[in-house]
PDB file of N, CA and C in Angstrom:
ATOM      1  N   UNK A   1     180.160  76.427  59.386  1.00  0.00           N
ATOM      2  CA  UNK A   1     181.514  76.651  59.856  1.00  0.00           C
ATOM      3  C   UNK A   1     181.942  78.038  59.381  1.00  0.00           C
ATOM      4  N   UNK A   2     182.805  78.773  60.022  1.00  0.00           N
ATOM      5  CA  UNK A   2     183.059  80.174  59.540  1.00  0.00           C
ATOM      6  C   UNK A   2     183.960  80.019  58.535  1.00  0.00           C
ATOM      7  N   UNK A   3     184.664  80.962  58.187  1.00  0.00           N
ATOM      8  CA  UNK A   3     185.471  81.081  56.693  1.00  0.00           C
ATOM      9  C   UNK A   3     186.607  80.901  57.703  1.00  0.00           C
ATOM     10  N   UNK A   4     187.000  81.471  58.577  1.00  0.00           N
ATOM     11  CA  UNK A   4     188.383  81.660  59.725  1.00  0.00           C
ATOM     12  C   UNK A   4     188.414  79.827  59.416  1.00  0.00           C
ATOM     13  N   UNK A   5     187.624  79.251  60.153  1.00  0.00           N
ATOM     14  CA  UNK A   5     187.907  77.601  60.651  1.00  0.00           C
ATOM     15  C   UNK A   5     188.044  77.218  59.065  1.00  0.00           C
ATOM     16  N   UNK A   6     187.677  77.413  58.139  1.00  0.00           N
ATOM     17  CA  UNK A   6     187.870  77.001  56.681  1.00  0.00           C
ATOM     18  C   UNK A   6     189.254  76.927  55.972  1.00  0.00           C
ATOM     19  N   UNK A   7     189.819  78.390  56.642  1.00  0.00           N
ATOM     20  CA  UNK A   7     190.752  78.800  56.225  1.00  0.00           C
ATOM     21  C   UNK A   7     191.988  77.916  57.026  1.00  0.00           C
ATOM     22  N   UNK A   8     191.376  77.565  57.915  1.00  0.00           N
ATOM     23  CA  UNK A   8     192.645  76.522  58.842  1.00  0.00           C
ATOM     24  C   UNK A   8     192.689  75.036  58.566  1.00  0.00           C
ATOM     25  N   UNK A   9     191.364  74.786  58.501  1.00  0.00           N
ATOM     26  CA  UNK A   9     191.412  73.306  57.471  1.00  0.00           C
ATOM     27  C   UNK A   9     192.209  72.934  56.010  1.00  0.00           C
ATOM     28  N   UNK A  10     191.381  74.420  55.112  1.00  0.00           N
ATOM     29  CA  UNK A  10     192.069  74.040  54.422  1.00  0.00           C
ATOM     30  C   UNK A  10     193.722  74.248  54.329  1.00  0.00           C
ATOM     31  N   UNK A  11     194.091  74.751  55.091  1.00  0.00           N
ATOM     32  CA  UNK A  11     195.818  74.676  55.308  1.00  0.00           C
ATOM     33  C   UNK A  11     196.012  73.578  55.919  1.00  0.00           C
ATOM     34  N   UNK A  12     195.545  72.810  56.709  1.00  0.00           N
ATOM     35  CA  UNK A  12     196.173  71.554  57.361  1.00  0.00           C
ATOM     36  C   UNK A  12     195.551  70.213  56.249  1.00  0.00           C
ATOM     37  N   UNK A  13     194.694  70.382  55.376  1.00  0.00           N
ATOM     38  CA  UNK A  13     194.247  69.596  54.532  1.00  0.00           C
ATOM     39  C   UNK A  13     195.028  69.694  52.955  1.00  0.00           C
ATOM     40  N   UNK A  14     195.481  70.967  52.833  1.00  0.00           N
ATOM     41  CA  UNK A  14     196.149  70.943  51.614  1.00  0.00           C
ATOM     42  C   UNK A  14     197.541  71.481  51.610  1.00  0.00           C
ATOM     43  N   UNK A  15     197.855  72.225  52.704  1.00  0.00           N
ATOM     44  CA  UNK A  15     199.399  73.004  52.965  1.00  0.00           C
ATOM     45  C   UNK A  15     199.076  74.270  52.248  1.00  0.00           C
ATOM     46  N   UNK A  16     197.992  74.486  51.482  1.00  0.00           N
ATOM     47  CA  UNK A  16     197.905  76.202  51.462  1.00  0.00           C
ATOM     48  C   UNK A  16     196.966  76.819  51.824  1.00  0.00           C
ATOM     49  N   UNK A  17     197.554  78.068  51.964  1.00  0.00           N
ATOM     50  CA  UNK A  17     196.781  79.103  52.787  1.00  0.00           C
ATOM     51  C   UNK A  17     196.022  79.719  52.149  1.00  0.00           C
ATOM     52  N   UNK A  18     195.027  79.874  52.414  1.00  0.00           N
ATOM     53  CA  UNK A  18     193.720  80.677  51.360  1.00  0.00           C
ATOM     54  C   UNK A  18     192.930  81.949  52.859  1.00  0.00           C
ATOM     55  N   UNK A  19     193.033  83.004  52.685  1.00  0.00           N
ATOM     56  CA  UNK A  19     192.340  83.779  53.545  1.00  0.00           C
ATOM     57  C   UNK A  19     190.775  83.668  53.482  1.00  0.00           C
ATOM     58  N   UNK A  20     190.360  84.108  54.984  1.00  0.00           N
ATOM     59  CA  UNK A  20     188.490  83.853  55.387  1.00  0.00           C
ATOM     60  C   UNK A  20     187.972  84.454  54.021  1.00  0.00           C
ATOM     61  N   UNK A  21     188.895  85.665  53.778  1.00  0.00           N
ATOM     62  CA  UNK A  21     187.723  86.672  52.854  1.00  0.00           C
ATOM     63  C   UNK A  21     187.880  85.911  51.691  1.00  0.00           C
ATOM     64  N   UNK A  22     188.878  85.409  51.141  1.00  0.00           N
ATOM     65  CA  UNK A  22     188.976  84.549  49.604  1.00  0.00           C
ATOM     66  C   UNK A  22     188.007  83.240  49.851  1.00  0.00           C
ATOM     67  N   UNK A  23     188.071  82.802  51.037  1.00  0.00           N
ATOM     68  CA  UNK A  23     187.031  81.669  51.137  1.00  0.00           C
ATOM     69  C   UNK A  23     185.716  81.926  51.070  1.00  0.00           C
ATOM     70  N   UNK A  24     185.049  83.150  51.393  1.00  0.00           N
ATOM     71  CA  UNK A  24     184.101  83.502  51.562  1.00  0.00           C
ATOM     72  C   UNK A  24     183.472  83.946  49.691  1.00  0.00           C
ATOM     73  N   UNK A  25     184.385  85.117  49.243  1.00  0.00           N
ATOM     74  CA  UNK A  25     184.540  85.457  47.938  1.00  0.00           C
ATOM     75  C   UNK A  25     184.296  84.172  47.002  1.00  0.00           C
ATOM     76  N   UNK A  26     185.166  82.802  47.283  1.00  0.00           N
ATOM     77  CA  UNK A  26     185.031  81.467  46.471  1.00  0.00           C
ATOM     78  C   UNK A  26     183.477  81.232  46.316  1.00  0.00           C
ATOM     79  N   UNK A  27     182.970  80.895  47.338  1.00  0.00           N
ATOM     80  CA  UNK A  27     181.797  80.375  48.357  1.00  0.00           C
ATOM     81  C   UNK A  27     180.651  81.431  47.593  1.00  0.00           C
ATOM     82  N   UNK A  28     180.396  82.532  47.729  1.00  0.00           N
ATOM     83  CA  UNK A  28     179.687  83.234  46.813  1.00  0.00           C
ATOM     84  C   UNK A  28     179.406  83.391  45.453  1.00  0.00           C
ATOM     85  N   UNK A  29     180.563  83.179  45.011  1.00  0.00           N
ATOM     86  CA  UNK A  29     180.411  83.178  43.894  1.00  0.00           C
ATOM     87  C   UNK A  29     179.899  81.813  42.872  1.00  0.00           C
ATOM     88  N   UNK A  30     179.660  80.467  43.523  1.00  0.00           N
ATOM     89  CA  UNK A  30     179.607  79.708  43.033  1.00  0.00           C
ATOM     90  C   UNK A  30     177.992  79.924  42.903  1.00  0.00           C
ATOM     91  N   UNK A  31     177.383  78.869  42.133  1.00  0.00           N
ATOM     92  CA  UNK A  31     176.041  78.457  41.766  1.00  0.00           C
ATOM     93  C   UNK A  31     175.510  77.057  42.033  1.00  0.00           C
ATOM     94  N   UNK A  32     175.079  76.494  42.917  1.00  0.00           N
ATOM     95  CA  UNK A  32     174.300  75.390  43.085  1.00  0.00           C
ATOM     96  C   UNK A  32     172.796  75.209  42.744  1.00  0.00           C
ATOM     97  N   UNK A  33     172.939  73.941  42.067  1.00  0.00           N
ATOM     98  CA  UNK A  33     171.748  73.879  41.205  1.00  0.00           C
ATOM     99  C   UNK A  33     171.055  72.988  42.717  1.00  0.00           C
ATOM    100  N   UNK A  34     169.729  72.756  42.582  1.00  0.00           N
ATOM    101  CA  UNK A  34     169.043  71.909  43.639  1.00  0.00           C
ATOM    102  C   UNK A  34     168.870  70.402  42.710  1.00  0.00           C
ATOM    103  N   UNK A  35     169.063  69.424  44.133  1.00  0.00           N
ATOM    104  CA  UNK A  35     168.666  68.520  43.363  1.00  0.00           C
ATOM    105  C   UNK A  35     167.351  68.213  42.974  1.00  0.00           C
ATOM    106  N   UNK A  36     166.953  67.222  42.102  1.00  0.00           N
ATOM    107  CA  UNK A  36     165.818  66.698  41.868  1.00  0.00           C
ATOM    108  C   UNK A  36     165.600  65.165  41.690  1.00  0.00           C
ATOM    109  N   UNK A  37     164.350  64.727  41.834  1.00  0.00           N
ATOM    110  CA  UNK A  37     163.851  63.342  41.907  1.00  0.00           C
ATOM    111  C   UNK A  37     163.854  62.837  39.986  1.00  0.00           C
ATOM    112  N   UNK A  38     164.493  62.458  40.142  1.00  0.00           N
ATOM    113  CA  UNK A  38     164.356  61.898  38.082  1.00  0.00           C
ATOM    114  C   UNK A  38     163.381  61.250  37.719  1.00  0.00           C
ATOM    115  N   UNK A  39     162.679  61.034  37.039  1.00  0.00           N
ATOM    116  CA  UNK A  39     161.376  60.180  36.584  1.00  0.00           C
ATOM    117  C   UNK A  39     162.375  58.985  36.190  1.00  0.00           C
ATOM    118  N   UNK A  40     161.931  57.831  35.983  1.00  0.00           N
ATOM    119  CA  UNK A  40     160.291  57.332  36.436  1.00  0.00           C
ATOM    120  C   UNK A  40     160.024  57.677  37.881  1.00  0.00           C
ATOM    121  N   UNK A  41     161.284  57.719  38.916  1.00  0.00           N
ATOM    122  CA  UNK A  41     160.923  57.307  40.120  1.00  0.00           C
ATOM    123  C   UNK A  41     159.903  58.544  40.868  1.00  0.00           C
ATOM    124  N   UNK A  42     159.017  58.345  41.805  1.00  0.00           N
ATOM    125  CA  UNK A  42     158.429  59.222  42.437  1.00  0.00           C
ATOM    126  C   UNK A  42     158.334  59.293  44.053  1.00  0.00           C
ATOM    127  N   UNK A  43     158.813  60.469  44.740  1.00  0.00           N
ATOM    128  CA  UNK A  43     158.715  60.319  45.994  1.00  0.00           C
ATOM    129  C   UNK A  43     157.674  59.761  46.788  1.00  0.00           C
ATOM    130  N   UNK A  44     157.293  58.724  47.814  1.00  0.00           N
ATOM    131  CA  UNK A  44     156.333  58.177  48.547  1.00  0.00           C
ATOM    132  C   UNK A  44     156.438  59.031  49.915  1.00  0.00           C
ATOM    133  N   UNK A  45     157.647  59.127  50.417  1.00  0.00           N
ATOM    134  CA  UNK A  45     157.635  59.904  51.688  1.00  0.00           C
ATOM    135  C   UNK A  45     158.557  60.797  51.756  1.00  0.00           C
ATOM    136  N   UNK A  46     157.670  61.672  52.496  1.00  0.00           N
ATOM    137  CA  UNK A  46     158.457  63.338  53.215  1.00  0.00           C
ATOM    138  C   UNK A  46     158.895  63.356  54.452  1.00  0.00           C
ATOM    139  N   UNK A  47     160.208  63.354  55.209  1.00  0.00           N
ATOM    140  CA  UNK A  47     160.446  63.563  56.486  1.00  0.00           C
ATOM    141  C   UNK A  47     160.326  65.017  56.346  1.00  0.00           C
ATOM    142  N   UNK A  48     159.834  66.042  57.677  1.00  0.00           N
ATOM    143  CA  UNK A  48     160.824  67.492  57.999  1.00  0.00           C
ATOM    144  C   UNK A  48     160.734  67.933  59.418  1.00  0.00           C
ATOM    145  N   UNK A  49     161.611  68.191  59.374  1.00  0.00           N
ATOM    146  CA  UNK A  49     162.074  68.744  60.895  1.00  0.00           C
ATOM    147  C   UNK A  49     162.792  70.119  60.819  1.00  0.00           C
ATOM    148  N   UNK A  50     162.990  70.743  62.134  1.00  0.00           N
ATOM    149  CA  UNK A  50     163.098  72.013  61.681  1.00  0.00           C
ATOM    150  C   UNK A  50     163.930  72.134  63.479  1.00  0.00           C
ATOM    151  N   UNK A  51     164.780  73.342  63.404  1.00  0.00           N
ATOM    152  CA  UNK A  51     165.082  73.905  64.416  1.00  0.00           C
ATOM    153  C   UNK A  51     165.390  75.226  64.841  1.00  0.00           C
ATOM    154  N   UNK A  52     166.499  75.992  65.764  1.00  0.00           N
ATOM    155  CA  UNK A  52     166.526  76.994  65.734  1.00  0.00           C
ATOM    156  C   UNK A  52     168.578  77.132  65.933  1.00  0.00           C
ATOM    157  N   UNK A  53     168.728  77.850  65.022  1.00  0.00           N
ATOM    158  CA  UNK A  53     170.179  78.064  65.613  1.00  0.00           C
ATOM    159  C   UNK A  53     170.421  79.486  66.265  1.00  0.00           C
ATOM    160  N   UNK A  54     171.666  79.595  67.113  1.00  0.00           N
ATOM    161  CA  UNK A  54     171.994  80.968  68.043  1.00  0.00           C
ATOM    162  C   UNK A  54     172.984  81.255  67.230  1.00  0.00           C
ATOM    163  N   UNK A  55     172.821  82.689  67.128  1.00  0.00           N
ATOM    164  CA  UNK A  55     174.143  83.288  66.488  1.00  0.00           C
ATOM    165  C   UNK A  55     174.539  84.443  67.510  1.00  0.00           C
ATOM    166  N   UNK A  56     175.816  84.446  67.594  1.00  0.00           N
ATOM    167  CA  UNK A  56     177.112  85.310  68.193  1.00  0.00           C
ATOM    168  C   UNK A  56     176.679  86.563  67.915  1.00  0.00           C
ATOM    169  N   UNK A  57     176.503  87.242  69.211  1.00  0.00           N
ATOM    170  CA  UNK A  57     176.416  88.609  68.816  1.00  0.00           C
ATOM    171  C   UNK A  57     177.509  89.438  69.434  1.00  0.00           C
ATOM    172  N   UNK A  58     177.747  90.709  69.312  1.00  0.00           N
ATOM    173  CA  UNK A  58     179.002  91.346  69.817  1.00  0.00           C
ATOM    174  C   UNK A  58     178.540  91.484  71.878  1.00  0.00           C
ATOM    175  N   UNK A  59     179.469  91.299  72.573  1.00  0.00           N
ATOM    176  CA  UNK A  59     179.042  90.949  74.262  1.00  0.00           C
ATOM    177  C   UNK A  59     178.041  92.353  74.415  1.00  0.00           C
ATOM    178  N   UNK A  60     177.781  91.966  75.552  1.00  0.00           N
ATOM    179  CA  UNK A  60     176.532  92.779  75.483  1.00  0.00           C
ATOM    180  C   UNK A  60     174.961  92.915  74.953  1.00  0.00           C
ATOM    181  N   UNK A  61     175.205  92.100  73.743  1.00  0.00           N
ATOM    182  CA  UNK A  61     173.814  92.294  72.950  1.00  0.00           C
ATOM    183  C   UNK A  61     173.260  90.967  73.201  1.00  0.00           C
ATOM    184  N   UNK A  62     171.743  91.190  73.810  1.00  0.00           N
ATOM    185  CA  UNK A  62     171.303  89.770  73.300  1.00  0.00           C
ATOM    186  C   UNK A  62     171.719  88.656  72.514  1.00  0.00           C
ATOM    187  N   UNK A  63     171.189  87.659  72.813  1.00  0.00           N
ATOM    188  CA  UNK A  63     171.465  86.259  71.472  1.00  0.00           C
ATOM    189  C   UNK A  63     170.548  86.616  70.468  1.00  0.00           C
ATOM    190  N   UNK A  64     170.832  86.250  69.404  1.00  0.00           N
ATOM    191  CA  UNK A  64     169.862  86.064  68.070  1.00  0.00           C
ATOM    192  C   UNK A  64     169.632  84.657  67.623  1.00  0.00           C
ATOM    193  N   UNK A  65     168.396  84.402  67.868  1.00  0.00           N
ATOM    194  CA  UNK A  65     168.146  83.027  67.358  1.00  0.00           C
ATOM    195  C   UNK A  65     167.276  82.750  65.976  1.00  0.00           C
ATOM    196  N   UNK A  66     167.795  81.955  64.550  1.00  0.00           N
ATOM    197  CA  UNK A  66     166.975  81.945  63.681  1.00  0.00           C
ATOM    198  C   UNK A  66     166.450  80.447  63.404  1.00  0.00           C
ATOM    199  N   UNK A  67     165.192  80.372  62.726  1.00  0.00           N
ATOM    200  CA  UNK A  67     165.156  79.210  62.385  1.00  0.00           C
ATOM    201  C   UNK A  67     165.493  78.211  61.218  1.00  0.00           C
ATOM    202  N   UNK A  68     165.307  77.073  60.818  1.00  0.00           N
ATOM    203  CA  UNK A  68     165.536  76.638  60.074  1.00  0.00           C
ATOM    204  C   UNK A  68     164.843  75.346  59.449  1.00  0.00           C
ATOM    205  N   UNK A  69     164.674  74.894  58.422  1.00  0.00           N
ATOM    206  CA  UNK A  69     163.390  73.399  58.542  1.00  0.00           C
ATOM    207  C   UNK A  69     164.475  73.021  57.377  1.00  0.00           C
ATOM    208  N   UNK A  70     164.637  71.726  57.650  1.00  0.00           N
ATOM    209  CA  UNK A  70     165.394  70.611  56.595  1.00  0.00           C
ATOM    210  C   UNK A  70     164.354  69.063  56.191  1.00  0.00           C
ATOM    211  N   UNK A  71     164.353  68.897  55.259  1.00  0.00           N
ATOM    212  CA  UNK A  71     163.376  67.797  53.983  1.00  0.00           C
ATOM    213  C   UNK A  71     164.315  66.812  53.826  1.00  0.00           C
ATOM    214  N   UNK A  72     163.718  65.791  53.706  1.00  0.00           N
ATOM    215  CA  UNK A  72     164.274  64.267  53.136  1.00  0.00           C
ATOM    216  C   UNK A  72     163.227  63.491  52.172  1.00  0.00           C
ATOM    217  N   UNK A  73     163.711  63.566  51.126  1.00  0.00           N
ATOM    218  CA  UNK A  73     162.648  62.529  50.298  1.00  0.00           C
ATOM    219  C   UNK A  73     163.029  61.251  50.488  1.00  0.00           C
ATOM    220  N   UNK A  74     162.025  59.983  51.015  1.00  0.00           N
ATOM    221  CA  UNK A  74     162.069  58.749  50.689  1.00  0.00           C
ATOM    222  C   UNK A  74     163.366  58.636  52.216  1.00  0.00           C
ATOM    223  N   UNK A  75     163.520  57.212  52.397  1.00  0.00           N
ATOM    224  CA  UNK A  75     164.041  57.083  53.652  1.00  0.00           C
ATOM    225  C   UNK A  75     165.803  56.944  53.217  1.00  0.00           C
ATOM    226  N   UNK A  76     166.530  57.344  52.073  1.00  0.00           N
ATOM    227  CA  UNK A  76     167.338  57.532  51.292  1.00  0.00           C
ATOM    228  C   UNK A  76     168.083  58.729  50.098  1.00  0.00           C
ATOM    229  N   UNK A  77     166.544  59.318  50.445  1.00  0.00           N
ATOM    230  CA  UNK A  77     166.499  60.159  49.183  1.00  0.00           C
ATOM    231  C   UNK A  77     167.458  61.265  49.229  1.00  0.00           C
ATOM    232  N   UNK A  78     167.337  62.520  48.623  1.00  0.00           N
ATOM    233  CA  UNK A  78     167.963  63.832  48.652  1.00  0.00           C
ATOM    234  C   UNK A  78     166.952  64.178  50.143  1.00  0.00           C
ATOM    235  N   UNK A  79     168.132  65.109  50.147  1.00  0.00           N
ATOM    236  CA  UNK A  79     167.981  65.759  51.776  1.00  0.00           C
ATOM    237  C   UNK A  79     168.507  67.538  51.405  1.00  0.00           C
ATOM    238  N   UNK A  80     167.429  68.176  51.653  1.00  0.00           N
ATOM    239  CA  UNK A  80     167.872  69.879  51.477  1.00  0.00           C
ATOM    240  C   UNK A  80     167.538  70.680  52.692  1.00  0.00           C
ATOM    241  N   UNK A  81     168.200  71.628  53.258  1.00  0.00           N
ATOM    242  CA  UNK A  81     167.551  72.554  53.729  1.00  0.00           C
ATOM    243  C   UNK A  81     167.880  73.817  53.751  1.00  0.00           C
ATOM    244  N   UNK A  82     166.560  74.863  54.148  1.00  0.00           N
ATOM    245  CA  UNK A  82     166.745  76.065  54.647  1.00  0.00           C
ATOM    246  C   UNK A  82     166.666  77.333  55.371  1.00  0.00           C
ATOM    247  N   UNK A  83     167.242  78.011  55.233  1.00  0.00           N
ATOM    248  CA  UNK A  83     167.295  79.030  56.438  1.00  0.00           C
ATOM    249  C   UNK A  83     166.285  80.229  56.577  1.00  0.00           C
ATOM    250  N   UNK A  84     165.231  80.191  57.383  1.00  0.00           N
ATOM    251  CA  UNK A  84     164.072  81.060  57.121  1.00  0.00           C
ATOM    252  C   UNK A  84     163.631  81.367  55.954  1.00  0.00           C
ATOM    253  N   UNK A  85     163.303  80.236  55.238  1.00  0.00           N
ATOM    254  CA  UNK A  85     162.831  80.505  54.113  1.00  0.00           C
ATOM    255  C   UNK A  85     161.573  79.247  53.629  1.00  0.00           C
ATOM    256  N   UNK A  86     160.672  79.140  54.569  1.00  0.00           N
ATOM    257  CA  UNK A  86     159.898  77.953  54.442  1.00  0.00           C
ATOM    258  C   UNK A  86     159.108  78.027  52.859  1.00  0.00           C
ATOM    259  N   UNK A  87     158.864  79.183  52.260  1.00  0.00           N
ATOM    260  CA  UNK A  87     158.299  78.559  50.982  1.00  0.00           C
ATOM    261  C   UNK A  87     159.134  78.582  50.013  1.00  0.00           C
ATOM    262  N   UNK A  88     160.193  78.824  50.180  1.00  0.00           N
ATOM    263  CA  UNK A  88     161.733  77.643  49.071  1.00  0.00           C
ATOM    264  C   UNK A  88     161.320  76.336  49.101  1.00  0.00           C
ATOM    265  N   UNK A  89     161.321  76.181  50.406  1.00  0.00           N
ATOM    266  CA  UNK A  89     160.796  74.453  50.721  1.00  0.00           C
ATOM    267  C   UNK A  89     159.608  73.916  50.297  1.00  0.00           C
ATOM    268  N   UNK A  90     158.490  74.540  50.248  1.00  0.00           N
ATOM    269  CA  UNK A  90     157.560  73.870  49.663  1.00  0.00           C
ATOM    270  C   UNK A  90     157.659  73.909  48.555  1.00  0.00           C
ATOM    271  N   UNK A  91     158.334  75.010  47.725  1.00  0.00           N
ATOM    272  CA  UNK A  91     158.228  75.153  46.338  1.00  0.00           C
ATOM    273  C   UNK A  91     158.951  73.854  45.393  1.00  0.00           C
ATOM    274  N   UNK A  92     160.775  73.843  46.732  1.00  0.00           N
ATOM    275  CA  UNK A  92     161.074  72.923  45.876  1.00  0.00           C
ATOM    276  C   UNK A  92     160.240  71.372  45.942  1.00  0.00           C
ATOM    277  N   UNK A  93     159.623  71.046  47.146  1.00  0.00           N
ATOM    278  CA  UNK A  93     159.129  69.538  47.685  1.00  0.00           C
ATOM    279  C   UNK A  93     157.922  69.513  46.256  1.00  0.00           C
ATOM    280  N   UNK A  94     156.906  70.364  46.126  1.00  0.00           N
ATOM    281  CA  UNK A  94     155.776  70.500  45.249  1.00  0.00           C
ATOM    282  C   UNK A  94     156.732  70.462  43.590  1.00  0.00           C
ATOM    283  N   UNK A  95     157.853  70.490  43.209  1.00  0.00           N
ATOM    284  CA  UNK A  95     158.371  70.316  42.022  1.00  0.00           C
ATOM    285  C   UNK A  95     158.781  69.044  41.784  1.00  0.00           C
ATOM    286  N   UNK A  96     159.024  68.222  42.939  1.00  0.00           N
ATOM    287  CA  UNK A  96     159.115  66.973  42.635  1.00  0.00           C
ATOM    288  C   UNK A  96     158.135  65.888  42.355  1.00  0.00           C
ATOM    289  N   UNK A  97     158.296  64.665  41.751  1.00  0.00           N
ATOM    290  CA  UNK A  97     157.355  64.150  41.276  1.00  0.00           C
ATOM    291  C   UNK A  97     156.777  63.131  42.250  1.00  0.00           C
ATOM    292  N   UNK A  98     155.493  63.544  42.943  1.00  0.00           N
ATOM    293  CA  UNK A  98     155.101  62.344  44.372  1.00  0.00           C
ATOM    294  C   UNK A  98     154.268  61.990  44.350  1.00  0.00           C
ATOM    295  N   UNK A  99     153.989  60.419  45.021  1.00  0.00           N
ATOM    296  CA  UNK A  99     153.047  59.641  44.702  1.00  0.00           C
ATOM    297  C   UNK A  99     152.132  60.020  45.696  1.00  0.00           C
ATOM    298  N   UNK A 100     150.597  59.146  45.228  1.00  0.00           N
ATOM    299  CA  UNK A 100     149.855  59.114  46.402  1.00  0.00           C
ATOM    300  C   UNK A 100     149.465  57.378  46.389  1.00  0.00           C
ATOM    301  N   UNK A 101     149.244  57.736  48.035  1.00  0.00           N
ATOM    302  CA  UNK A 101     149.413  58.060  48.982  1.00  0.00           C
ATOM    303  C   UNK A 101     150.968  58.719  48.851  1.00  0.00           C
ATOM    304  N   UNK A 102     151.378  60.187  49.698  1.00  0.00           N
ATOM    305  CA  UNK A 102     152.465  60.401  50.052  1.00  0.00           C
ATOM    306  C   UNK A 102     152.409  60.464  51.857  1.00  0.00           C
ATOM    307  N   UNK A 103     153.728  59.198  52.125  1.00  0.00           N
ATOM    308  CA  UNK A 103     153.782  59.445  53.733  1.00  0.00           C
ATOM    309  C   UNK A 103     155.022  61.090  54.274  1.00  0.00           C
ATOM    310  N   UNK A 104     154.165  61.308  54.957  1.00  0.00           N
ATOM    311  CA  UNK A 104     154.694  62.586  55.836  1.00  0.00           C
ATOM    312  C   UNK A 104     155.069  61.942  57.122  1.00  0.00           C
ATOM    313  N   UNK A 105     156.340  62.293  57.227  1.00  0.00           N
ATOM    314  CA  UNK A 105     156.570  62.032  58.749  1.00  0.00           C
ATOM    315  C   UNK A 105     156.971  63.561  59.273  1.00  0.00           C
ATOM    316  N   UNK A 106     156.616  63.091  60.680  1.00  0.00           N
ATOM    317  CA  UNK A 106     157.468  65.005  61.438  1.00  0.00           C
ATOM    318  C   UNK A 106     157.611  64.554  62.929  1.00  0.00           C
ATOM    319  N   UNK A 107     157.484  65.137  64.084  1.00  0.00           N
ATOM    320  CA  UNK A 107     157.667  65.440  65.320  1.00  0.00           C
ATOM    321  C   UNK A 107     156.676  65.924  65.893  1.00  0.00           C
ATOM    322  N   UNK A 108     155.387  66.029  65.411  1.00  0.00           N
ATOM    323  CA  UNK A 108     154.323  66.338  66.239  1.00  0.00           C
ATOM    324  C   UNK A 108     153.909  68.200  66.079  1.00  0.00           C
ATOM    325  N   UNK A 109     155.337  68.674  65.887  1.00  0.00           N
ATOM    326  CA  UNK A 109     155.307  70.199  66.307  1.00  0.00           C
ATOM    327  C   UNK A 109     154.792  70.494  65.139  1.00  0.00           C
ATOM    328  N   UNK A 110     153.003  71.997  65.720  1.00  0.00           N
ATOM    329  CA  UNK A 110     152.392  72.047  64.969  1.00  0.00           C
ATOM    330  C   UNK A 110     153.055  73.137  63.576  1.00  0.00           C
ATOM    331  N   UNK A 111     154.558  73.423  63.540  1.00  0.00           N
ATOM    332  CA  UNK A 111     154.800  74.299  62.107  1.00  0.00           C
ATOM    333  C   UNK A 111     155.145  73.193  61.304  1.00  0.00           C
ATOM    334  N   UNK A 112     155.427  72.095  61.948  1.00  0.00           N
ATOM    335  CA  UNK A 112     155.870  71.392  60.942  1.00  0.00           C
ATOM    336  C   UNK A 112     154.988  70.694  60.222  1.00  0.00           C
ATOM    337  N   UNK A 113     153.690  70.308  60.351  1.00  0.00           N
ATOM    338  CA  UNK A 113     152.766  69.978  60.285  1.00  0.00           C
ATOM    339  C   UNK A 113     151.737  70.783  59.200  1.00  0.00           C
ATOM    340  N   UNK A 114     151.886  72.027  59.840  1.00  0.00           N
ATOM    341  CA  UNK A 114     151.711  73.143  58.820  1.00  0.00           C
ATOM    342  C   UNK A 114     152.209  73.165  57.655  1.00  0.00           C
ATOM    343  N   UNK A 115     153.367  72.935  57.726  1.00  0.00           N
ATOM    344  CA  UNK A 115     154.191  73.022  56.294  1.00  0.00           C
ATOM    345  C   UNK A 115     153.834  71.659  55.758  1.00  0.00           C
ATOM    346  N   UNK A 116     153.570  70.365  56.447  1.00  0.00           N
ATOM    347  CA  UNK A 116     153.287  69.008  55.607  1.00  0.00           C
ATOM    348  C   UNK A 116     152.284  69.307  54.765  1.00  0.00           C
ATOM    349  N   UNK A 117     151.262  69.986  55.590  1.00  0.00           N
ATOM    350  CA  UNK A 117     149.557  69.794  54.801  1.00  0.00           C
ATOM    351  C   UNK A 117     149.675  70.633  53.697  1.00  0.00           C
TER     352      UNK A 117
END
């Protein structure tokens, strides 16, 4: 969602006004830790799927399309994803603690597949 539509929510959600750029400024500055799988328990299955989003360009210019692949551990588990950055993703999936057999599920499509093996 953009900082503009943020900035209108949060006025109809709280009655104050916070500007795109202070929302944006907030939003940066914070730190998110990733989650993780806690021991004892250990992941059995990997969903991932992946797509492409279009981004707005000024008229005139082509579309820009980027991709993206999102993870699910376990049919419950934590769910992450990200934005052209496929070995974040393996790095974080390979830090968690997984059993074998581990089931992989996907969609057939061979990047995703790529990234399972």
């Amino acid at each position: 969602m953009s900082y503009a539509h943020a900035t209108e929510d949060v006025a109809l959600l709280t009655g104050v006004r916070v500007s795109a750029k202070t929302q944006q400024r907030l939003v940066q500055r914070q730190t998110f830790t990733q989650p993780t799988v806690q021991p004892p328990d250990a992941v059995n299955q990997v969903s991932l799927d992946g797509g492409q989003m279009r981004f707005v360009t000024p008229k005139g210019e082509p579309s820009e399309w980027k991709q993206y692949k999102a993870v699910r551990l376990d049919t419950d588990g934590i769910g992450m994803a990200w934005f052209q950055d496929n070995g974040a993703l393996l790095n974080w999936v390979q830090d968690q603690p997984l059993q074998s057999p581990l089931y992989c599920i996907g969609d057939g499509h061979p990047g995703i597949w790529n990234l399972l093996s």
